[in-house]
N, C-alpha and C. Protein backbone atom coordinates (compact mmCIF):
# COMPACT_ATOMS: atom_id res chain seq x y z
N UNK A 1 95.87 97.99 122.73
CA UNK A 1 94.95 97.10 122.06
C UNK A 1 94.61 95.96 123.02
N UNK A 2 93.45 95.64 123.27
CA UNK A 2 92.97 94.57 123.97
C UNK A 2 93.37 93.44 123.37
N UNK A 3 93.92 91.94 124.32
CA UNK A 3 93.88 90.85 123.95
C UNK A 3 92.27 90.45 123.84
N UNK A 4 92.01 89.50 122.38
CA UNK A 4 90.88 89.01 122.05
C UNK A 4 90.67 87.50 122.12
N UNK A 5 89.78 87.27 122.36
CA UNK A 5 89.70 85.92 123.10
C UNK A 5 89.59 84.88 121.52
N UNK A 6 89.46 83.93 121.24
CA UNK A 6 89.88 83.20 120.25
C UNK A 6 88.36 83.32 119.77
N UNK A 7 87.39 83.39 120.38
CA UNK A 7 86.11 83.19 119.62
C UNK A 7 85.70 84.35 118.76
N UNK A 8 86.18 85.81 119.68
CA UNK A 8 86.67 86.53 118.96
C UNK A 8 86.96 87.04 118.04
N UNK A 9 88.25 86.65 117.74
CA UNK A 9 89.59 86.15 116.60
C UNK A 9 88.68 85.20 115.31
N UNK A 10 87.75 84.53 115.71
CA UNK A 10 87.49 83.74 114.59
C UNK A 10 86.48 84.48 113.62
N UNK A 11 85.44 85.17 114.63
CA UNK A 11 84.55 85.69 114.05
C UNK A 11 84.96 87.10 113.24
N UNK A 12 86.16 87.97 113.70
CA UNK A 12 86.78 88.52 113.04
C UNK A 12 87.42 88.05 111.29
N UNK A 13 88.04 86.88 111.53
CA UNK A 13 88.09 86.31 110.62
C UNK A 13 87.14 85.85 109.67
N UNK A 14 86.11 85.49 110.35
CA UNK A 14 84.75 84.94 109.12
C UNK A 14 84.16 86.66 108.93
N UNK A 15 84.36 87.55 109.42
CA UNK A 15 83.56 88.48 108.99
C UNK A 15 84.52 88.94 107.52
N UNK A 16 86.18 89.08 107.61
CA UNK A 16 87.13 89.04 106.95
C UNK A 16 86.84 88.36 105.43
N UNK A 17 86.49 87.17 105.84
CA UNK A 17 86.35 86.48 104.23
C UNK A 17 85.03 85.82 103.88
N UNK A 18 83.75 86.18 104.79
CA UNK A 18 82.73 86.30 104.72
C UNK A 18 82.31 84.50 104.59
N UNK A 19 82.93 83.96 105.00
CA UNK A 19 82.52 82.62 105.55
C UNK A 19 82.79 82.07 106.95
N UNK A 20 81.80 80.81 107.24
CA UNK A 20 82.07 80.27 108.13
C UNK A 20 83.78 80.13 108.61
N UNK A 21 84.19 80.03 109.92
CA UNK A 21 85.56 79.22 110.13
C UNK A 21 86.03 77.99 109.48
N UNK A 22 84.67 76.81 109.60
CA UNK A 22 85.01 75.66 109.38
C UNK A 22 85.39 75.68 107.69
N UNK A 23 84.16 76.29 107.05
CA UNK A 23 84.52 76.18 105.86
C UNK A 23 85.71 76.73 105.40
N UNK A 24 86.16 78.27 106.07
CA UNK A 24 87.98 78.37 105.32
C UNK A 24 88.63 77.71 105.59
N UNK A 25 88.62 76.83 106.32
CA UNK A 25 90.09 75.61 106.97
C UNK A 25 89.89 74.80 105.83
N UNK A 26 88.29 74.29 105.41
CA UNK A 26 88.44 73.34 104.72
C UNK A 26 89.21 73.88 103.48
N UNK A 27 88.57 74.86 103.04
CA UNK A 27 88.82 76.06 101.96
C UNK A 27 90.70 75.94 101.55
N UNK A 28 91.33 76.23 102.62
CA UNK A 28 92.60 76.78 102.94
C UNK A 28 93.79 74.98 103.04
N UNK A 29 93.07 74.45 103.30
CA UNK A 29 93.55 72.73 103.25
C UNK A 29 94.23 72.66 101.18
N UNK A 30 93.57 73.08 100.50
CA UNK A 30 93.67 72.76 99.12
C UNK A 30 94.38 73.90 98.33
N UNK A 31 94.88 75.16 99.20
CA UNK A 31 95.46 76.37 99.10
C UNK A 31 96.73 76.14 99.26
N UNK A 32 98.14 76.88 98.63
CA UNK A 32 99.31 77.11 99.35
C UNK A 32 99.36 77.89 100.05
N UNK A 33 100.45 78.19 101.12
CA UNK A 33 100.17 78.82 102.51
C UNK A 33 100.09 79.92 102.05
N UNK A 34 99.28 80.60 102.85
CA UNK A 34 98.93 82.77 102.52
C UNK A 34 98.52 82.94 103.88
N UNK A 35 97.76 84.00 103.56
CA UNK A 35 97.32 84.98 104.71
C UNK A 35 96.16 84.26 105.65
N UNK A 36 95.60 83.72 104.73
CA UNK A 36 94.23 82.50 105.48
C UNK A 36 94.67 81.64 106.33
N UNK A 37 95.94 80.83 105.84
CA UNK A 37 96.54 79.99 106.36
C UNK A 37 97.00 80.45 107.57
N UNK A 38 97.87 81.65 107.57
CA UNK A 38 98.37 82.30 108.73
C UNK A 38 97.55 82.62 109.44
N UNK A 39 96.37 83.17 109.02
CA UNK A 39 95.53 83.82 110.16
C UNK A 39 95.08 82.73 110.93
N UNK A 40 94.83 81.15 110.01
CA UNK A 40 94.17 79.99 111.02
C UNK A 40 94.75 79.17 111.48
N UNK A 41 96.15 79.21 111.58
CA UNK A 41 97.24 78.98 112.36
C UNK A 41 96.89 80.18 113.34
N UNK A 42 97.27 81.06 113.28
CA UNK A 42 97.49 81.97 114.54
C UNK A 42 96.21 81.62 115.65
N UNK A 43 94.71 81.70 114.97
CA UNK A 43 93.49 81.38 115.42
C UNK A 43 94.05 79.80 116.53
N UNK A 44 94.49 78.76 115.98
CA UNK A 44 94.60 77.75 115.98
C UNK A 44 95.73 77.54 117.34
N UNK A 45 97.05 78.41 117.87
CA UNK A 45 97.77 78.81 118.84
C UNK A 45 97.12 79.49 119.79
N UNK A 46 96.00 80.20 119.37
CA UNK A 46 95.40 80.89 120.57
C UNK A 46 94.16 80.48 121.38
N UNK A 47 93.70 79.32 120.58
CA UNK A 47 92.85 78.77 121.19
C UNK A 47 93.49 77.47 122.01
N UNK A 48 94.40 76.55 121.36
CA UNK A 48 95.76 76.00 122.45
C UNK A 48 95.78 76.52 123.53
N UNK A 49 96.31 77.97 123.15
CA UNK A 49 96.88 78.40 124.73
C UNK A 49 95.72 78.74 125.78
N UNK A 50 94.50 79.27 124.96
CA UNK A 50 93.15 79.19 126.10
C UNK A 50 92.84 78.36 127.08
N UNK A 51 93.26 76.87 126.06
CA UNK A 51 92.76 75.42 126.58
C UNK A 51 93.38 75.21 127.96
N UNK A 52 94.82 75.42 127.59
CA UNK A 52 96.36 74.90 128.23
C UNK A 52 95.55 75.94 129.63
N UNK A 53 95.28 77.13 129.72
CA UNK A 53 95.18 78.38 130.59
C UNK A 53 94.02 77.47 131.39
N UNK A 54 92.72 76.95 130.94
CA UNK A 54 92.12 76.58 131.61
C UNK A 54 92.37 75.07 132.00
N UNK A 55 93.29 74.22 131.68
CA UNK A 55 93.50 73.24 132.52
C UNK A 55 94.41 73.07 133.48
N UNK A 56 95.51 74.03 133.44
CA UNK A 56 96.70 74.20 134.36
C UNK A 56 95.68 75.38 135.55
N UNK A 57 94.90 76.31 135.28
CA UNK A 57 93.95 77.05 136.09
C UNK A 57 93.38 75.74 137.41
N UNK A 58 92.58 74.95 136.25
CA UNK A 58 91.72 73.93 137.21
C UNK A 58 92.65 72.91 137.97
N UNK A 59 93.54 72.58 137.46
CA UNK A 59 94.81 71.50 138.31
C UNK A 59 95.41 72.34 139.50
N UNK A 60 95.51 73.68 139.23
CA UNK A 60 96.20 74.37 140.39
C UNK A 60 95.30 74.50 141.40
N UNK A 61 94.00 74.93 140.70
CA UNK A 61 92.99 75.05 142.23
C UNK A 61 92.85 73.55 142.74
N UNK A 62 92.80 72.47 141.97
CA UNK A 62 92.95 71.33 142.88
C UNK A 62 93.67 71.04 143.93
N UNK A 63 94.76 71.41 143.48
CA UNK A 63 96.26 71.18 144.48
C UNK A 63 96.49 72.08 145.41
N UNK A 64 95.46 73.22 145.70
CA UNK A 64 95.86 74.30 146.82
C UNK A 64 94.26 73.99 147.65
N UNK A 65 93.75 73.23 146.98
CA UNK A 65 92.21 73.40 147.42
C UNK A 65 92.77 73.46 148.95
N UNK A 66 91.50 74.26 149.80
CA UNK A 66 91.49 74.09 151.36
C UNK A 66 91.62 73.19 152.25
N UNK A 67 90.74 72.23 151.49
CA UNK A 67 90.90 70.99 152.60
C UNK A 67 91.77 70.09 152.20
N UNK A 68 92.82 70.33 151.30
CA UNK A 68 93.92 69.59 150.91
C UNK A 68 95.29 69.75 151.61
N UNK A 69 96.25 68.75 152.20
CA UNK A 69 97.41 69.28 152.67
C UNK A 69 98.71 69.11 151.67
N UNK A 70 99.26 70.53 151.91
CA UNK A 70 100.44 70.54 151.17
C UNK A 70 101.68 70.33 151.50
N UNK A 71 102.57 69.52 151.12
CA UNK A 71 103.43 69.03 151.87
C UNK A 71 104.25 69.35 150.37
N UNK A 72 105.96 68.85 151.02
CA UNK A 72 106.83 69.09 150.25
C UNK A 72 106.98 68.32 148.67
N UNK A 73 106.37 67.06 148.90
CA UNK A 73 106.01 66.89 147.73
C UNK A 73 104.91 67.59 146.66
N UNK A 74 104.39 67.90 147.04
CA UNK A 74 102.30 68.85 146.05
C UNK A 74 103.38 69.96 146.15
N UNK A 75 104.52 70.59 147.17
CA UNK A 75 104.77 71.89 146.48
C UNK A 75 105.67 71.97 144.62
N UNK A 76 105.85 71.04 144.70
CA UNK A 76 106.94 70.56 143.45
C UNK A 76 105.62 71.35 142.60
N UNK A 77 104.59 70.41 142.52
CA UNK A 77 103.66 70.12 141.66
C UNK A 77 102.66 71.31 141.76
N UNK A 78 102.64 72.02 142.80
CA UNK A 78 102.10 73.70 142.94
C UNK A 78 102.89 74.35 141.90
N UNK A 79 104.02 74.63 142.23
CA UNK A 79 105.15 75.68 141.41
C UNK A 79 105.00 75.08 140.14
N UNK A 80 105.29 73.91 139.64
CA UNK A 80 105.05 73.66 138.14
C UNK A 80 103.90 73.74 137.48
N UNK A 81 103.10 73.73 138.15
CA UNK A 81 101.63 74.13 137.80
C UNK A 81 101.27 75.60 137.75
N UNK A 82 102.27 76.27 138.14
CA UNK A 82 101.96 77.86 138.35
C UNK A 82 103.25 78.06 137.00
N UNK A 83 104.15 76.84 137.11
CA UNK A 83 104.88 77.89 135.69
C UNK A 83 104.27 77.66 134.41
N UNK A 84 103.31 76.55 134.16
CA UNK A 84 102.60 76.43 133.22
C UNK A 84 101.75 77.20 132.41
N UNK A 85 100.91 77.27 134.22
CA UNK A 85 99.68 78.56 133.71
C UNK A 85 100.62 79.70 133.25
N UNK A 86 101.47 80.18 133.85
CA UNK A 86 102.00 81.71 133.56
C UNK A 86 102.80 81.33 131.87
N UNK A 87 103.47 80.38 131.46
CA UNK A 87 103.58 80.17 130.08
C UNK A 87 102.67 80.14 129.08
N UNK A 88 101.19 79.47 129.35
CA UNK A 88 100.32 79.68 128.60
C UNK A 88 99.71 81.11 128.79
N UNK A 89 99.77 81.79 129.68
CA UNK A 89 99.33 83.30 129.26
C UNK A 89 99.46 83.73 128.61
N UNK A 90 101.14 84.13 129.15
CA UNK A 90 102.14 84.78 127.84
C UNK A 90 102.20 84.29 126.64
N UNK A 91 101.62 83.11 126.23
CA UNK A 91 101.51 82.50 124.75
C UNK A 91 100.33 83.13 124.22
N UNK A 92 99.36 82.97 125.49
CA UNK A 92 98.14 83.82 124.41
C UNK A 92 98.04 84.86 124.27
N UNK A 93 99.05 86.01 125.19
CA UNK A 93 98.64 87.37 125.05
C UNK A 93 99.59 87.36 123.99
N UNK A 94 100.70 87.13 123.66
CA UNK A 94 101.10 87.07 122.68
C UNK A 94 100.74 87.03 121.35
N UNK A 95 99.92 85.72 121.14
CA UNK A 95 99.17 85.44 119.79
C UNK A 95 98.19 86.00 119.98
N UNK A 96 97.79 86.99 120.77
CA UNK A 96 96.37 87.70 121.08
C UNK A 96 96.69 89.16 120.19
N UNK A 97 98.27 89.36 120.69
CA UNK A 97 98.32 90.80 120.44
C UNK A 97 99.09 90.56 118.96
N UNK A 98 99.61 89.19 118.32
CA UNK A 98 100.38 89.36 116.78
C UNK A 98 98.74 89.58 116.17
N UNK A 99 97.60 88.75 116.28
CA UNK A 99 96.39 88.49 115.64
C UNK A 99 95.39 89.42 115.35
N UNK A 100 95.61 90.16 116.25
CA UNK A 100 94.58 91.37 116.34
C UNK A 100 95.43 92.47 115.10
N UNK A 101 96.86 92.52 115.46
CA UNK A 101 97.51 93.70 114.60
C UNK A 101 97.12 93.26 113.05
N UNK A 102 97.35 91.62 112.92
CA UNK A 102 97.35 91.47 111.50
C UNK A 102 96.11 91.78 111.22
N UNK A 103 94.80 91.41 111.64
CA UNK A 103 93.20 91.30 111.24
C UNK A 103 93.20 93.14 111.62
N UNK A 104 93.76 94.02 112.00
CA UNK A 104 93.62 95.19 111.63
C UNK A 104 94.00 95.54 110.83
N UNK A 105 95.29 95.36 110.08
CA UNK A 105 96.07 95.91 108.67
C UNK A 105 95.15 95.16 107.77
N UNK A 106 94.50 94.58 107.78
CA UNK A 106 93.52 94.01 106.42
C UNK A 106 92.18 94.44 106.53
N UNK A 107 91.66 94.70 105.46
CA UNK A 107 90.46 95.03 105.30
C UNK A 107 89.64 94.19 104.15
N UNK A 108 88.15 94.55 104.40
CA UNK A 108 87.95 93.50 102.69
C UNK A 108 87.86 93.98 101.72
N UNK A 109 88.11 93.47 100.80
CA UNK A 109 88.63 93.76 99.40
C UNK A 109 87.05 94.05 98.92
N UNK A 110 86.68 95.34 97.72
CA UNK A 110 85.27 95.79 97.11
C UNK A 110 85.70 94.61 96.43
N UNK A 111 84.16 93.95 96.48
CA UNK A 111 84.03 92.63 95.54
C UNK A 111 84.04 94.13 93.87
N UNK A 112 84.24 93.50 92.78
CA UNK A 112 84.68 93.45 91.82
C UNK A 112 83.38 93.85 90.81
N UNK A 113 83.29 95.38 90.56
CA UNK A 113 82.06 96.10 89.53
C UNK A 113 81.93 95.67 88.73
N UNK A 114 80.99 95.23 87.63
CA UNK A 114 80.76 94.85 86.36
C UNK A 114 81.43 96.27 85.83
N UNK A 115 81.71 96.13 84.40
CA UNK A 115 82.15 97.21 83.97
C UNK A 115 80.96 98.04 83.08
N UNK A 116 81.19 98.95 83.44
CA UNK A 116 79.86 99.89 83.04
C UNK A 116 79.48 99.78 81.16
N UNK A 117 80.17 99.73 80.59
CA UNK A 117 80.33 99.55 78.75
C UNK A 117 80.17 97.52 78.69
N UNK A 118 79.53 96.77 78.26
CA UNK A 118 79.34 95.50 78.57
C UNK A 118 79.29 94.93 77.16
N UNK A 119 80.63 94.06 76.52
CA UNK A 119 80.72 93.86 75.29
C UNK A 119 79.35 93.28 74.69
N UNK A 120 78.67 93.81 73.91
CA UNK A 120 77.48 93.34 73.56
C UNK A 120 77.62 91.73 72.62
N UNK A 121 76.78 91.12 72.91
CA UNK A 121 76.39 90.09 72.88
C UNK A 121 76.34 89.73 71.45
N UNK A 122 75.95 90.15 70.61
CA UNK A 122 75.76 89.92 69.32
C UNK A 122 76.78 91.48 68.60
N UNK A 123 77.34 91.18 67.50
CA UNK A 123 78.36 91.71 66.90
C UNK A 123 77.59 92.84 66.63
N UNK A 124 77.95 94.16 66.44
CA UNK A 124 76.72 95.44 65.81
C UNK A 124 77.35 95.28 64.03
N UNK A 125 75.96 95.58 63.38
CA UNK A 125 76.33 95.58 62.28
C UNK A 125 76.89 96.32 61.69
N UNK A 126 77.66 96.27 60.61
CA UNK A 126 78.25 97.35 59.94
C UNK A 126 77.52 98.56 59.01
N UNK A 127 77.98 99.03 59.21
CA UNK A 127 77.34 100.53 58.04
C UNK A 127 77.28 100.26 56.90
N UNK A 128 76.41 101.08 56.08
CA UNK A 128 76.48 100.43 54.54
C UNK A 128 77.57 101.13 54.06
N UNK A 129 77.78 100.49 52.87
CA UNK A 129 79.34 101.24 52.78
C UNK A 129 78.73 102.65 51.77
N UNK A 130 79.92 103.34 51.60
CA UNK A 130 79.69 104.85 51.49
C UNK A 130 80.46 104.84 49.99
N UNK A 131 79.24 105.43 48.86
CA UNK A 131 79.92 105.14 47.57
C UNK A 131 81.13 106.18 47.47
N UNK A 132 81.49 105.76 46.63
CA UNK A 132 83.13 106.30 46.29
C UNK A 132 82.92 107.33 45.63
N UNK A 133 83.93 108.32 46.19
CA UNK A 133 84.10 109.42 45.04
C UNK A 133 84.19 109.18 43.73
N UNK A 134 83.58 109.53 42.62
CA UNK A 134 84.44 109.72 41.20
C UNK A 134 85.57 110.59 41.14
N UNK A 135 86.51 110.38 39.91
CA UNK A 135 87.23 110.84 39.94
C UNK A 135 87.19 111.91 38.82
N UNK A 136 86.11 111.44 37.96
CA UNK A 136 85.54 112.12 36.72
C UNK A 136 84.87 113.25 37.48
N UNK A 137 84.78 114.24 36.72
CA UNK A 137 84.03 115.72 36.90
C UNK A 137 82.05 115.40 36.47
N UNK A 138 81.64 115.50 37.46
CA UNK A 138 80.23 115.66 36.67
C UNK A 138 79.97 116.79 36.21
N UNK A 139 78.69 117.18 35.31
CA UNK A 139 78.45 117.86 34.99
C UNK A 139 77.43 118.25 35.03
């Protein structure tokens, strides 16, 4: 299964519950925690770790740039900058690959048929009533 990039992941999700992102967060704010919640938490870790990927990315190419010299101090700050990036990877392929499994085991639910027999609206009237047997013999 491919890791999915968070923009991804979201639109998966709004296709899921057929709204915007913004609006299920707001949606999911006034909810106890479920599946929404989880999914925009998970959404919410993987776009973190995107961020984290592209600023430890851009700090490292600073610090190796060409016309920069590296001396024993910038190497400190090379290597910690390389264990960063490689932690935020593994965070997102991670929440790349829990996110995708869950938004596959779910599907959307058939919105909900009217029922074909539809209690009518006004009461049906009753039958006239049906005279009674005698008990006498005619003749």
């Amino acid at each position: 299964m491919p890791d999915l990039t968070s923009t991804q992941i979201a639109g998966r999700i709004e296709d899921l519950y057929a709204a915007p992102l913004a609006d299920l967060e707001t949606h999911a704010q006034g909810l106890p925690p479920g599946m929404l919640s989880a999914l925009l938490g998970m959404h919410d870790d993987l776009a973190l770790a995107e961020r984290s990927i592209a600023v430890h990315r851009d700090r490292l190419a600073q610090l190796v740039h060409p016309e920069r010299q590296i001396g024993g101090h910038e190497v400190s700050h090379v290597l910690d900058c390389a264990r960063r990036l490689a932690e935020a990877v593994a965070v997102r392929d991670v929440q790349s690959r829990a996110v995708s499994a869950v938004l596959q085991s779910l599907g959307r639910a058939p919105s909900p048929q009217p029922s074909p027999d539809p209690v009518p609206a006004v009461p049906a009237v009753p039958a006239p009533p049906v005279p009674a047997a005698s008990a006498a013999r005619s003749r």
